[in-house]
Each structure stands twice: as C-alpha cells, then as structure tokens.
C-alpha atoms as a PDB file:
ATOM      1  CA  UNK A   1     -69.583 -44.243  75.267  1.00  0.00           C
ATOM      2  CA  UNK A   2     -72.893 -42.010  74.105  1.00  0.00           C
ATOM      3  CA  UNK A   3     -71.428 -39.382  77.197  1.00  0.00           C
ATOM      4  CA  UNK A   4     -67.721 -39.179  76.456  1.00  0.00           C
ATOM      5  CA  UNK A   5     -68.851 -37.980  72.992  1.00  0.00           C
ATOM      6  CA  UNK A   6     -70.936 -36.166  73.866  1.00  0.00           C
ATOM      7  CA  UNK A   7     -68.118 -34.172  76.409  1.00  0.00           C
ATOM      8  CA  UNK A   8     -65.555 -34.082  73.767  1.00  0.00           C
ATOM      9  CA  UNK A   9     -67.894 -32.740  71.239  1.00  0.00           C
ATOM     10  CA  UNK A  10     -68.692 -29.827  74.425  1.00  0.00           C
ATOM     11  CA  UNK A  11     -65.736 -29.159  75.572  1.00  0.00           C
ATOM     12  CA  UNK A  12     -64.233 -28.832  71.558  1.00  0.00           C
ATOM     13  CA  UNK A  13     -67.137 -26.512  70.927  1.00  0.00           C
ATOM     14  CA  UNK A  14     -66.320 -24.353  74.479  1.00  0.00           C
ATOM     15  CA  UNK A  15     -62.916 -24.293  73.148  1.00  0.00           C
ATOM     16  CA  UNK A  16     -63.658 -23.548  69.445  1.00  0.00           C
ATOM     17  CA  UNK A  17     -66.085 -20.734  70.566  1.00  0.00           C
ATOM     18  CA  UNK A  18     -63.125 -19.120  73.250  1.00  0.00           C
ATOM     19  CA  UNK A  19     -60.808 -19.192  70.313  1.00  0.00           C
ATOM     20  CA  UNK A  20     -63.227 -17.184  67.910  1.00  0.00           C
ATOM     21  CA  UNK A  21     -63.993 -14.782  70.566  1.00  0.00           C
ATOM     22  CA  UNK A  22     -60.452 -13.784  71.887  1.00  0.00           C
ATOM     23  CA  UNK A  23     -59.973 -13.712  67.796  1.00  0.00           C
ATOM     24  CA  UNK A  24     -62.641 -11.054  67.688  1.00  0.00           C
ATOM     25  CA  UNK A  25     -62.170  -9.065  70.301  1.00  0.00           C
ATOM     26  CA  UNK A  26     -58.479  -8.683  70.751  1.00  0.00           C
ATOM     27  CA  UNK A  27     -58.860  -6.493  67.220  1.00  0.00           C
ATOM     28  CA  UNK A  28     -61.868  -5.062  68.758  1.00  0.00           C
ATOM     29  CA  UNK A  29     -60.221  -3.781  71.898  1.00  0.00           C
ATOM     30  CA  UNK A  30     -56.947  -2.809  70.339  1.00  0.00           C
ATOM     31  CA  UNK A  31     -55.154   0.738  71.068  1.00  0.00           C
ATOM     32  CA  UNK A  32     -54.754   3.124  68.218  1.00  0.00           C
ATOM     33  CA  UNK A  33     -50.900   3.311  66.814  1.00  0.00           C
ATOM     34  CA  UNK A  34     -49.713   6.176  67.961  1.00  0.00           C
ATOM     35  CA  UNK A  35     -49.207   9.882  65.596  1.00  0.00           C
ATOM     36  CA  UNK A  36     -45.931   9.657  63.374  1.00  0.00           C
ATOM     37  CA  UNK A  37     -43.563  12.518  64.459  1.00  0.00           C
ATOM     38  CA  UNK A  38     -43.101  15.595  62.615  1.00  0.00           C
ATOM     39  CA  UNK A  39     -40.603  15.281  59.868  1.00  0.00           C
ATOM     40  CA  UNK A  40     -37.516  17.177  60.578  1.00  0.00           C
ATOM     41  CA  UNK A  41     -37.014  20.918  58.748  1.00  0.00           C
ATOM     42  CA  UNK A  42     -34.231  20.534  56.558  1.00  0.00           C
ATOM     43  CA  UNK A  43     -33.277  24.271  57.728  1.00  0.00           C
ATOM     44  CA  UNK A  44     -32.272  23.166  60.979  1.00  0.00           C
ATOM     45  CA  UNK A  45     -28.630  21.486  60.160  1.00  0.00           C
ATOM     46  CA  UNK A  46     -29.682  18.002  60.823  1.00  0.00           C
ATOM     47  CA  UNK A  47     -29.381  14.727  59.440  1.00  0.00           C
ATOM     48  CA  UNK A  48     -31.009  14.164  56.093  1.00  0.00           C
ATOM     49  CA  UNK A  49     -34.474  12.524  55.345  1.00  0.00           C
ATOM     50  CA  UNK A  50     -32.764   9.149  54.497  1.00  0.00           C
ATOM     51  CA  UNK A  51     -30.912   9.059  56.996  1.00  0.00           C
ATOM     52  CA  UNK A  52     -27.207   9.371  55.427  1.00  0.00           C
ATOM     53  CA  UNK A  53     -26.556   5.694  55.357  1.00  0.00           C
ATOM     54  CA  UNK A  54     -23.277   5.540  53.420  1.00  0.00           C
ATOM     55  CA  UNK A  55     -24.780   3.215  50.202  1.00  0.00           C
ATOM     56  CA  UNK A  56     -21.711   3.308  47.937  1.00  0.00           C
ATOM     57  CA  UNK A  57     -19.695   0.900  49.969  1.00  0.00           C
ATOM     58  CA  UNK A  58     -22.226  -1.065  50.035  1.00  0.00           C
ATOM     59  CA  UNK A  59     -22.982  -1.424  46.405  1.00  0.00           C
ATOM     60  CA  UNK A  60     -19.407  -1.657  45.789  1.00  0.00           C
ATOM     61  CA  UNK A  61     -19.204  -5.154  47.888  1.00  0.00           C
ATOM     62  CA  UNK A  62     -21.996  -6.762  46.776  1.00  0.00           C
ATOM     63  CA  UNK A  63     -20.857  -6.383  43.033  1.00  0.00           C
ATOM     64  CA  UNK A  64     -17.360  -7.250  43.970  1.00  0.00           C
ATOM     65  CA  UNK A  65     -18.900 -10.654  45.515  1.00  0.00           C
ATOM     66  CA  UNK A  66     -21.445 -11.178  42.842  1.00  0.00           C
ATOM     67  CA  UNK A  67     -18.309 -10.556  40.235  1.00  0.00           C
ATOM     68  CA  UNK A  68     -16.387 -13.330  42.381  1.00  0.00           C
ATOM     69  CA  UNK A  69     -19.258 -15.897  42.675  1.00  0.00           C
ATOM     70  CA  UNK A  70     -19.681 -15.652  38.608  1.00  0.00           C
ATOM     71  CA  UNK A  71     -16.292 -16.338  38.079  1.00  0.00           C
ATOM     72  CA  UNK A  72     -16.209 -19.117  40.397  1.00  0.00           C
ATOM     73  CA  UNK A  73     -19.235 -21.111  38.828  1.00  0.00           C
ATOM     74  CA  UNK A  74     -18.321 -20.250  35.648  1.00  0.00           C
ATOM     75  CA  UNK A  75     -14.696 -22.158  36.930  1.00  0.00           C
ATOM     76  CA  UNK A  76     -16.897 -24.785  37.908  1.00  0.00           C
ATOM     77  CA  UNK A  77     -18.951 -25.513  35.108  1.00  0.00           C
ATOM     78  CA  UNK A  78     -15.141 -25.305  32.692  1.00  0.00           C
ATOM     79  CA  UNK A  79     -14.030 -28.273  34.969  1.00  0.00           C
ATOM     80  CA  UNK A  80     -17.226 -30.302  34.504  1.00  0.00           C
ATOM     81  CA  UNK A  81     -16.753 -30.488  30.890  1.00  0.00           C
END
C-alpha cells in the first residue's frame, strides 16, 4: 500500500513538473510575430484604409429586423393581456 502511494504521488509530481515546464518554455522559445506591412499610399488609386465594406445595407437590415422583432413582442405581450 505504503509503495503505490508513494508511485502515484511520483509519477503526479513527474507529470505536474512536465506540465509547468512545457508551460514555461513554449512562451520562452516562441518566434517573434512577424512586421505589419506598410500601409498603402492613398495616392496610388487603391482601395481605401477600411477597406470599402459597403455598411449602409447593412445598417439598413439590422434596423429593419430589430423594427420587426419590436413589433412582434410588443404583439405578443397585447395578446397576453
């Protein structure tokens, strides 16, 4: 009995001390991210900095299904009562 605790309490504190260690060192070892590119001149013609997502369409649909949501749980809350 005394030697099976005493291996579990070994092998948890081999285990315990691999963990730490691969913790550690995996930071320690790590690569540097590499440089950001250059930002684009805004001379050269091409897209702009935001990328030229269209956002008005977007905005559009989410308060048209906002707009239909509050109507329909105001609707529900009429027919509770």
């Amino acid at each position: 009995m005394k030697k099976s605790i005493i291996y579990f309490v070994t092998v948890f504190l081999i285990i315990t001390i691999m963990i730490i260690l691969q913790a550690t060192l995996s930071d320690a070892f790590a690569l540097a991210p590499p440089e950001p590119p250059e930002p684009p001149d805004q001379g050269e013609g091409g897209p702009p900095v935001g990328g030229g997502a269209p956002v008005g369409g977007g905005l559009i649909f989410l308060m048209f299904i906002s707009a239909v949501y509050g109507v329909k749980k105001m609707l529900h809350t009429i027919k509770e009562k």
